[in-house]
N, C-alpha and C. Protein backbone atom coordinates (compact mmCIF):
# COMPACT_ATOMS: atom_id res chain seq x y z
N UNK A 1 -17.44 9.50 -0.66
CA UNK A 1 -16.58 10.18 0.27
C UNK A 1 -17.38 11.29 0.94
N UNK A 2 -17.08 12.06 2.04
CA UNK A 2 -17.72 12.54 2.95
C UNK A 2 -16.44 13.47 3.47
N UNK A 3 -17.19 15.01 3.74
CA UNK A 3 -16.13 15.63 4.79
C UNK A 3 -16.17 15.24 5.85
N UNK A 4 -14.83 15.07 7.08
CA UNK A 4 -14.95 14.97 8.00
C UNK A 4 -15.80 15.28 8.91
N UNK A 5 -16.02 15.21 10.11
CA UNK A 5 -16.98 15.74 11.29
C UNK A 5 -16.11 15.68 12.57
N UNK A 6 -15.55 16.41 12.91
CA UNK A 6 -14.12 16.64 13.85
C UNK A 6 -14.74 16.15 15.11
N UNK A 7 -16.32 15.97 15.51
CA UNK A 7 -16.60 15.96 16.92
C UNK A 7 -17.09 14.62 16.82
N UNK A 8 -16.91 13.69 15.66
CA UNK A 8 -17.47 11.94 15.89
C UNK A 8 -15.67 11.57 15.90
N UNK A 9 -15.89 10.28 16.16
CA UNK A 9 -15.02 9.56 16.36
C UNK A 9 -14.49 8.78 15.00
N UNK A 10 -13.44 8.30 14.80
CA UNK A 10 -12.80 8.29 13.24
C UNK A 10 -12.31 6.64 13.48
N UNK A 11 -13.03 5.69 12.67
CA UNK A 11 -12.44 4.71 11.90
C UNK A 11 -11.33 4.43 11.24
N UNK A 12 -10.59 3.43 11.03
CA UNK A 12 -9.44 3.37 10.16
C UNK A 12 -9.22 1.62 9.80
N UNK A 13 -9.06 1.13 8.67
CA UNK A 13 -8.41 0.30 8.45
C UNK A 13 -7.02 0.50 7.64
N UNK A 14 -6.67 -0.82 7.93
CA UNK A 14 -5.58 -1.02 7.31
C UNK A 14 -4.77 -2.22 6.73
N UNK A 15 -4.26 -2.66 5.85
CA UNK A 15 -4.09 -4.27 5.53
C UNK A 15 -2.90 -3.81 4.09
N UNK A 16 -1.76 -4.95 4.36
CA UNK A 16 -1.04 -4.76 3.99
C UNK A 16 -0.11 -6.57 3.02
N UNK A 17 0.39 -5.93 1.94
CA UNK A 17 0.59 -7.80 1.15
C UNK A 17 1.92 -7.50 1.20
N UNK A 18 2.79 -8.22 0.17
CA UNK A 18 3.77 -8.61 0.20
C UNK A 18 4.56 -7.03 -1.21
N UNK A 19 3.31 -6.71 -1.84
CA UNK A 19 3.43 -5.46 -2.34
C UNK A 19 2.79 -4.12 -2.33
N UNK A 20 1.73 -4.04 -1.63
CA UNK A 20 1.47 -3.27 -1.37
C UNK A 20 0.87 -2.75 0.10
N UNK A 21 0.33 -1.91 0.16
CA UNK A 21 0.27 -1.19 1.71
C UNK A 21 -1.15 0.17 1.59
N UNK A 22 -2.14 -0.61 2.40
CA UNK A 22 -3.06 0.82 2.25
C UNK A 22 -3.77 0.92 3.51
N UNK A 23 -4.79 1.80 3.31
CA UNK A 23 -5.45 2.33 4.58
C UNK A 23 -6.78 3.45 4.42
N UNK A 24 -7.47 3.05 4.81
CA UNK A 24 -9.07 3.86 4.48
C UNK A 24 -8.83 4.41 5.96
N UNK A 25 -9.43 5.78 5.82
CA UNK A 25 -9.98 6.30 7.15
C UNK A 25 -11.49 6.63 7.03
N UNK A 26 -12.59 6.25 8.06
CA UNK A 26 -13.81 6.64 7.68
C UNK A 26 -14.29 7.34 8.89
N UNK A 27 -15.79 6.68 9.05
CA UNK A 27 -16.47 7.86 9.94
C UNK A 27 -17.98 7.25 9.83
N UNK A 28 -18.48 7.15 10.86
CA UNK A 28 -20.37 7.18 11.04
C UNK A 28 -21.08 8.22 10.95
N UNK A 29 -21.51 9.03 9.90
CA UNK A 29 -22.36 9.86 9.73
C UNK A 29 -24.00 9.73 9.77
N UNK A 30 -24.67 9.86 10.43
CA UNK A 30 -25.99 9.96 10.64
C UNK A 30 -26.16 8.25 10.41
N UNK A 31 -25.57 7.73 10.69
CA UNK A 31 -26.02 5.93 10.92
C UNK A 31 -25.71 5.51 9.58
N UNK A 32 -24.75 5.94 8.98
CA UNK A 32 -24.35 5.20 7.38
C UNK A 32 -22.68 5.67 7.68
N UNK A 33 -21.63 4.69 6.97
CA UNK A 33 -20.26 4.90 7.23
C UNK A 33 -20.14 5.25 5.97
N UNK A 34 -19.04 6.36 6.06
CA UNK A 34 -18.66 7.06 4.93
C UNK A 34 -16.93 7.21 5.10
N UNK A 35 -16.67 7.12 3.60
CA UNK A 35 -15.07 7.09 3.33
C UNK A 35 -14.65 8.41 3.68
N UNK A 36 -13.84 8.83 4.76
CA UNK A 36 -13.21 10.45 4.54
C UNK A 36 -11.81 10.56 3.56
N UNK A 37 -11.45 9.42 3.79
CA UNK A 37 -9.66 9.66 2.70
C UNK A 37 -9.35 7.79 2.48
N UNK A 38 -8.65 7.70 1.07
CA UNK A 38 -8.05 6.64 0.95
C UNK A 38 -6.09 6.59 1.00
N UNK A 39 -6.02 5.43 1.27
CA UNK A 39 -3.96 5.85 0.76
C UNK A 39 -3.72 4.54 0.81
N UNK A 40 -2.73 4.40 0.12
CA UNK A 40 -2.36 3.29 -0.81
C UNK A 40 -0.88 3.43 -1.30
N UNK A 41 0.24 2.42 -0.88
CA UNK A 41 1.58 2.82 -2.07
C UNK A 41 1.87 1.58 -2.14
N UNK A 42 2.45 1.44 -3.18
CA UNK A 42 3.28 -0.10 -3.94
C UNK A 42 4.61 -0.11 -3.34
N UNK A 43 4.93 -1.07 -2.91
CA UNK A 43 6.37 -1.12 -2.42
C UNK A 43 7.30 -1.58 -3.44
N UNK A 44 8.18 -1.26 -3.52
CA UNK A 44 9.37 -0.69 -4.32
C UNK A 44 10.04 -2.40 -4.60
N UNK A 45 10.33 -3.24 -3.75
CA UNK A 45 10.63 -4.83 -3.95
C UNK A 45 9.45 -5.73 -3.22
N UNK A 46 9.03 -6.42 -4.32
CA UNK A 46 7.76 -7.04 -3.30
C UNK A 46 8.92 -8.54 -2.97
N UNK A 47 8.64 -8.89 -1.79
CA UNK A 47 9.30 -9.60 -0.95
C UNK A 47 8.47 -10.46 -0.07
N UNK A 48 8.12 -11.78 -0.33
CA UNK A 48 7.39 -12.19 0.51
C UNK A 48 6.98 -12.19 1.81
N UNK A 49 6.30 -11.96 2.37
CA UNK A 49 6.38 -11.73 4.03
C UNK A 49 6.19 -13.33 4.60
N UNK A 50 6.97 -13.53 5.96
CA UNK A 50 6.68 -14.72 6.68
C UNK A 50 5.35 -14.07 6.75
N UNK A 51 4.75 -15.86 7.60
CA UNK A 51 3.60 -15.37 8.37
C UNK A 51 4.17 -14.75 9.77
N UNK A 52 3.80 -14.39 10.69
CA UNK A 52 3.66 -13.22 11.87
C UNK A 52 4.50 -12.38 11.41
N UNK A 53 5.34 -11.96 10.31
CA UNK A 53 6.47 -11.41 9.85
C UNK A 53 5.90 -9.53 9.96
N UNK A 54 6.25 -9.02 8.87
CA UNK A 54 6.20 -7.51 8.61
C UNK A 54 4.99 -7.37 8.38
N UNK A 55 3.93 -7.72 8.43
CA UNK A 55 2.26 -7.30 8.22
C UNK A 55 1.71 -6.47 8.82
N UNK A 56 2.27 -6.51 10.09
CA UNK A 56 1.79 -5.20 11.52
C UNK A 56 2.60 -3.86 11.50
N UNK A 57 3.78 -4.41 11.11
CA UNK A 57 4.68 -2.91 11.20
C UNK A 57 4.33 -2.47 9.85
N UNK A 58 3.54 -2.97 8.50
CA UNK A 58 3.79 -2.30 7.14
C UNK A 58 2.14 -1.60 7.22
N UNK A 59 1.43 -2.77 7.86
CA UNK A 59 -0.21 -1.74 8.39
C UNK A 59 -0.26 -1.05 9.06
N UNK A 60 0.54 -0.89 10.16
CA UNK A 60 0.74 0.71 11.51
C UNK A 60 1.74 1.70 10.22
N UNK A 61 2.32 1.36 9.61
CA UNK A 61 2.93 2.59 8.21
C UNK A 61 1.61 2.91 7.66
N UNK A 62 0.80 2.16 7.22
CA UNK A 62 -0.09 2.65 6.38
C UNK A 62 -1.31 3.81 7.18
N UNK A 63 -1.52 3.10 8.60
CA UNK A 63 -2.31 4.03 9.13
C UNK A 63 -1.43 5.28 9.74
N UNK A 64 -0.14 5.74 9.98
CA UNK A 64 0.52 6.18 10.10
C UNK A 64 0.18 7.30 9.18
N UNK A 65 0.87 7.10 7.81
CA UNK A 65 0.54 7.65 6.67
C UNK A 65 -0.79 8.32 6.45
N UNK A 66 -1.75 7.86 6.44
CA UNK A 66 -2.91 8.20 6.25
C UNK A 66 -3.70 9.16 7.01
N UNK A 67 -3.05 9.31 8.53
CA UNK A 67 -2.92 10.79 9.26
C UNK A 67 -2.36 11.96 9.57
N UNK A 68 -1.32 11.27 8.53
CA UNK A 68 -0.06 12.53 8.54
C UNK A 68 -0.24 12.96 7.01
N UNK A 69 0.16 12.38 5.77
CA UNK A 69 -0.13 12.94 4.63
C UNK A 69 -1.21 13.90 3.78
């Protein structure tokens, strides 16, 4: 992990299952990528997702989360 650098530009993934929900935010520091924060929560009923189903709206929560918390 790595402190931020407020004047580069900020990475994010995000990927989400049928129980859980997370999201890395990173960063390019001197030509090597470094983790700035992780987040991660278990959902409360895991519920299968269709396919095109809730995958996009539960990964925009996770990156959501991960800039606000």
């Amino acid at each position: 992990m790595a402190y931020p650098d407020f004047k580069q530009p900020f990475l994010h993934h995000a990927d989400a299952s049928d129980a859980t929900i997370m999201a890395v935010l990173g960063q390019v520091q001197e030509g090597t990528k470094h983790v700035i924060a992780y987040w991660s929560r278990k959902l409360r009923e895991i519920t299968p997702l269709p396919w095109g189903g809730q995958a996009s709206r539960l990964e925009m929560a996770a990156t959501r989360s991960i800039l606000i918390d």
